[in-house]
Protein backbone atom coordinates (compact mmCIF):
# COMPACT_ATOMS: atom_id res chain seq x y z
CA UNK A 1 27.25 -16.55 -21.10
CA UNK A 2 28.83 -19.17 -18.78
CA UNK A 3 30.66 -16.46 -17.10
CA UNK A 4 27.67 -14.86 -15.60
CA UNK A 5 27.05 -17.32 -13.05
CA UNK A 6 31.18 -16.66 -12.03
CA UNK A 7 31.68 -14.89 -9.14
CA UNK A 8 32.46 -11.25 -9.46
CA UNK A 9 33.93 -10.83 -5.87
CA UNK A 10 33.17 -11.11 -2.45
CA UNK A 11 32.33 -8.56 -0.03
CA UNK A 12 31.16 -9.19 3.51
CA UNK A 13 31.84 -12.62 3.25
CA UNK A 14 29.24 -13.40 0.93
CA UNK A 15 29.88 -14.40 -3.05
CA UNK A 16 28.52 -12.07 -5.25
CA UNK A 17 28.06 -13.78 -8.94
CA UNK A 18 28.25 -11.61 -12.15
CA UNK A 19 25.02 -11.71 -12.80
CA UNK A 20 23.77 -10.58 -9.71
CA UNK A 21 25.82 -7.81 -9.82
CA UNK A 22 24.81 -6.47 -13.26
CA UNK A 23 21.13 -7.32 -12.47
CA UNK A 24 21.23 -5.16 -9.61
CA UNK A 25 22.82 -2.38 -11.34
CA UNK A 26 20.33 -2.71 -14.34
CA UNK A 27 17.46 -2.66 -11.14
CA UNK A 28 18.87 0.56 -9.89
CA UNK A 29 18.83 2.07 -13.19
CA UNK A 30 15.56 1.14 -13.74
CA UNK A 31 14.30 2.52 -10.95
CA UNK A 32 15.71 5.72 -10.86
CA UNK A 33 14.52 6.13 -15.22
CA UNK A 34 11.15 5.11 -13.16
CA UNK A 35 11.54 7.82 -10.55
CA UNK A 36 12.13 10.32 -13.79
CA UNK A 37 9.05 8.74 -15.67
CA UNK A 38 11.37 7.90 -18.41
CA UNK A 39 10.25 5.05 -20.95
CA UNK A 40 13.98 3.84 -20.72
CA UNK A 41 12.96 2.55 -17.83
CA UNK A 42 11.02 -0.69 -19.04
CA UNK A 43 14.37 -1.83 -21.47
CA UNK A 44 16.42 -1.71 -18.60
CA UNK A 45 14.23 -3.67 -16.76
CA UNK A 46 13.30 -6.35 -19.15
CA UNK A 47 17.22 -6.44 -20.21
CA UNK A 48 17.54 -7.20 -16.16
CA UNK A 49 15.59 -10.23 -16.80
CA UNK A 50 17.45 -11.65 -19.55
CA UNK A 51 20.85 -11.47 -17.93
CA UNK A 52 19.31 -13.48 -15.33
CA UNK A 53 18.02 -15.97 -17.16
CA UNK A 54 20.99 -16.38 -18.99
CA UNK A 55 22.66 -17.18 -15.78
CA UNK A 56 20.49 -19.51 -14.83
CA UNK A 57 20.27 -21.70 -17.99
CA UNK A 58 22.14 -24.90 -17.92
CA UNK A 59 21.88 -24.78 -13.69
CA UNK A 60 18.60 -26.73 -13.32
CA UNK A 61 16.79 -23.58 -11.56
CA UNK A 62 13.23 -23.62 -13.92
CA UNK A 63 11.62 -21.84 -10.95
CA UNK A 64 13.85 -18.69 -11.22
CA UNK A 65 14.29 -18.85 -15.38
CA UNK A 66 10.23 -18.60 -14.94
CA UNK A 67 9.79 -15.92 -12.73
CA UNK A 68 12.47 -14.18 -15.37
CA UNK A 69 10.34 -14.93 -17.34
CA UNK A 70 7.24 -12.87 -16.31
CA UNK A 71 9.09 -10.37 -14.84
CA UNK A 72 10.21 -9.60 -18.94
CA UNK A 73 6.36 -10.15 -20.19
CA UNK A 74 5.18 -7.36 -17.78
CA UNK A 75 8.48 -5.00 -18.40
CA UNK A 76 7.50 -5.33 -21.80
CA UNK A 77 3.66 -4.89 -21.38
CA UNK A 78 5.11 -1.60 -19.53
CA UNK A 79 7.14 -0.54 -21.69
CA UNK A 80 4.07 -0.70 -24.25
CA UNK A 81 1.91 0.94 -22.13
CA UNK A 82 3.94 4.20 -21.69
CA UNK A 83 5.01 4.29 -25.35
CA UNK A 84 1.37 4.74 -25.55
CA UNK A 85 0.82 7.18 -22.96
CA UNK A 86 3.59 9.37 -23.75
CA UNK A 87 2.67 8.94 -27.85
CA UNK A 88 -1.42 10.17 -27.00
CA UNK A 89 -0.04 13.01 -24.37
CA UNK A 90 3.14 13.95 -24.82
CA UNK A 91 4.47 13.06 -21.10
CA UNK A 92 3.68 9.79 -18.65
CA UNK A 93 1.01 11.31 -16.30
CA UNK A 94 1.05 9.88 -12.66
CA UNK A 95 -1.58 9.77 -10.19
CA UNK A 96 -3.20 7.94 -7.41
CA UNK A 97 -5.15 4.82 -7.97
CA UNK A 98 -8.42 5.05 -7.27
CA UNK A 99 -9.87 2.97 -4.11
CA UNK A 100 -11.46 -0.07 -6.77
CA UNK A 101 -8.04 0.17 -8.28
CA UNK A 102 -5.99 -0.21 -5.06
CA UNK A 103 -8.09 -3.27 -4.14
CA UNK A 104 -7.97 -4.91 -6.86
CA UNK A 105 -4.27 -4.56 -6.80
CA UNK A 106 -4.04 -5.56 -3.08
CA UNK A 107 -5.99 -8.33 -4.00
CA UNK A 108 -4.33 -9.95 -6.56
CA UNK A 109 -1.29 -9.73 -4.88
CA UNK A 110 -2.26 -11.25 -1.76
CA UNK A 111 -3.47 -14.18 -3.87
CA UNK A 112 -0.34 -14.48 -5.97
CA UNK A 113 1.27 -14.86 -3.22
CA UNK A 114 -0.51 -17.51 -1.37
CA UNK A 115 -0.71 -19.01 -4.57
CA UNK A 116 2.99 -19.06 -5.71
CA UNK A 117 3.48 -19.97 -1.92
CA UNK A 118 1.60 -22.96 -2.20
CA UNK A 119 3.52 -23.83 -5.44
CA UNK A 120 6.98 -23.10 -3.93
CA UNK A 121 5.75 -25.55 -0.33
CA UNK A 122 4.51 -28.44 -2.62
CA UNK A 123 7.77 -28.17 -5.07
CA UNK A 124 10.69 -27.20 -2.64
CA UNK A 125 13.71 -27.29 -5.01
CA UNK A 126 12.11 -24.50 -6.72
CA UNK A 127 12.35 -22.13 -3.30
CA UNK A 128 13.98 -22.39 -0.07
CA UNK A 129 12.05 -19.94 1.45
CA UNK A 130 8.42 -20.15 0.01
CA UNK A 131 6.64 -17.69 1.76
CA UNK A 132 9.04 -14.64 1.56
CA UNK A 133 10.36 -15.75 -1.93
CA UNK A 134 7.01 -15.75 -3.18
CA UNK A 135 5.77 -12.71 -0.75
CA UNK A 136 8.97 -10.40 -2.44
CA UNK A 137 8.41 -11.78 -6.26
CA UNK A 138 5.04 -10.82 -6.58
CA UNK A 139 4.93 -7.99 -5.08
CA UNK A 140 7.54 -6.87 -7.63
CA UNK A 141 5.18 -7.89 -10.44
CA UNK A 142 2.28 -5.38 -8.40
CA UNK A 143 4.75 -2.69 -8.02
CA UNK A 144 5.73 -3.10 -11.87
CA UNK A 145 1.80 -3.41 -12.72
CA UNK A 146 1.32 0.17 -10.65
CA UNK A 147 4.34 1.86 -12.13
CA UNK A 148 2.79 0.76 -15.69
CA UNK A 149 -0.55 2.59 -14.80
CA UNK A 150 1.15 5.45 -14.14
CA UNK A 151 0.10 4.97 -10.20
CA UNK A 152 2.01 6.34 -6.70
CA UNK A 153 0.99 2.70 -5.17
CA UNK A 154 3.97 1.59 -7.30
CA UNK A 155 6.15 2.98 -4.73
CA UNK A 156 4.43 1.71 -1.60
CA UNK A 157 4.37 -1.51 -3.02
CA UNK A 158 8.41 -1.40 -3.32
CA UNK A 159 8.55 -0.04 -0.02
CA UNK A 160 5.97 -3.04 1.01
CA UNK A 161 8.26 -5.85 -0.78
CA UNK A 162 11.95 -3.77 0.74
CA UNK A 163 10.30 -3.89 4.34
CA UNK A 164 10.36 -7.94 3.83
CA UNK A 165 13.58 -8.02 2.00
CA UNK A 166 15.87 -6.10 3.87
CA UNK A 167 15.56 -8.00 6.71
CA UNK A 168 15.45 -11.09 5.43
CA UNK A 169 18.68 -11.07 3.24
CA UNK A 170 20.34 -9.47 6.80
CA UNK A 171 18.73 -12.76 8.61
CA UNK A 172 19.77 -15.12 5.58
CA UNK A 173 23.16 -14.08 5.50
CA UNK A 174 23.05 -11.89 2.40
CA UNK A 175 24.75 -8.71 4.08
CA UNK A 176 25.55 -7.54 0.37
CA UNK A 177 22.04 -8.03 -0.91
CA UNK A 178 20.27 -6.46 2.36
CA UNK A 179 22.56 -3.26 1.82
CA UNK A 180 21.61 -3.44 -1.87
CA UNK A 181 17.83 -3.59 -0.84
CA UNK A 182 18.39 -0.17 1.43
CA UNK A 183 19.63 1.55 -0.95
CA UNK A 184 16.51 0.59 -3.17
CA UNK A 185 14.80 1.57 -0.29
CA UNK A 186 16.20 4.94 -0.76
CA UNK A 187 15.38 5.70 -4.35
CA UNK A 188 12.42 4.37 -3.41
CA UNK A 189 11.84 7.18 -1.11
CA UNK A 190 13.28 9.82 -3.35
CA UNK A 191 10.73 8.52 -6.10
CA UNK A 192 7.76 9.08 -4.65
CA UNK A 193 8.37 12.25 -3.61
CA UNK A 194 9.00 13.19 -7.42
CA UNK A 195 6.18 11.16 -8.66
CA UNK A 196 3.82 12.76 -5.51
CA UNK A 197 4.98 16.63 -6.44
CA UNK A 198 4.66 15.95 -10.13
CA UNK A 199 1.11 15.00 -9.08
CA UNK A 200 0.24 19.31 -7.66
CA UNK A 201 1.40 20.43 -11.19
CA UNK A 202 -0.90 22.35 -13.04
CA UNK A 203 -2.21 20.49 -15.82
CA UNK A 204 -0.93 22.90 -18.33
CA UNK A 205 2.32 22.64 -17.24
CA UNK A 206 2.81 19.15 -17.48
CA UNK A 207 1.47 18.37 -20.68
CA UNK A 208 3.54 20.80 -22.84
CA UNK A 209 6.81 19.75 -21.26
CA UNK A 210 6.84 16.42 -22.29
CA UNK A 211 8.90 14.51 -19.39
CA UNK A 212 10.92 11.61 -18.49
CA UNK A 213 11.12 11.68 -22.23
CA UNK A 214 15.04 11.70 -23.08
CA UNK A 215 16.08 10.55 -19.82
């Protein structure tokens, strides 16, 4: 697995490695099986993780091999939790969270984040840029935690972490990585429209197609 951490190519004078480049084609894909409420969309996600990791092993990085790892614990508490939903109704039913349930999710991610923050200022070799690093990494865990309840908020919480990584891989340097973050930014968009329309179907409707199903 050595050959993960090679570099693919270079494009806009910045070094793309293998493993970046299959982990952001496994992200797209995962978000756009998200975007058709298809349980594929967890696998593909949790697979993301483990090419990652395996990247990272043998480089002395512990900091990213553990974020890997939670970012595979909740794709695969996820992918539980839709198995169930789809198994008890037939389809993954989305809806807005409900005001207790957006604050609870605001709030724990404002604390993971000033916590992980912290951790990242007090232990620099495991991030060079604490507060960003840790501002974008958990607010992928809330948006994964949202998508896994079935709620819209998963979306604003991508557009919430793309609005801080965008510019900040333009301002680092990472040209490559800030275009790959619009173009998140753009299924982004074209998710929640789906997820918001699939919200004014009639109940009847949606639960005797069964969607995002074969996807």
């Amino acid at each position: 697995m050595s050959w993960l951490s090679g570099e693919a190519f270079t494009v806009l004078g910045e070094h793309v490695k293998w493993a970046d480049m299959i982990g952001n084609l496994l992200g797209f894909g995962g978000l756009a099986l998200g975007w058709r409420r298809s349980v594929w969309s967890w696998p593909v996600q949790l697979l993301s993780g483990v090419v990652l990791i395996a990247a990272y092993l043998g480089g002395h990085v512990p900091g990213l091999i553990g974020k890997q790892l939670i970012v595979i614990v909740t794709a695969a508490w996820g992918w539980a939790q839709w198995r169930r939903g789809r198994r008890d109704t037939g389809t993954i039913a989305v809806r807005f969270a409900s005001w207790p349930e957006r604050a609870a999710l605001v709030a724990g991610t404002a604390v993971g984040t000033v916590g992980l923050a912290l951790l990242f200022t007090a232990y620099p070799k495991l991030s060079w840029s604490p507060w960003s690093d840790a501002y974008i990494f958990v607010g992928t865990l809330a948006a994964m935690v949202a998508q896994a309840r079935g709620w819209l908020e998963f979306w604003f919480a991508w557009i919430a972490v793309d609005a801080v990584g965008v510019p900040f891989a333009f301002n680092s340097g990472y040209t490559f990585s800030g275009l790959t973050y619009s173009v998140y930014f753009v299924l982004v968009l074209l998710g929640l429209r789906s997820w918001w329309l699939s919200t004014r179907e009639p109940r009847a409707t949606s639960s005797n197609v069964p969607q995002g199903a074969t996807a």
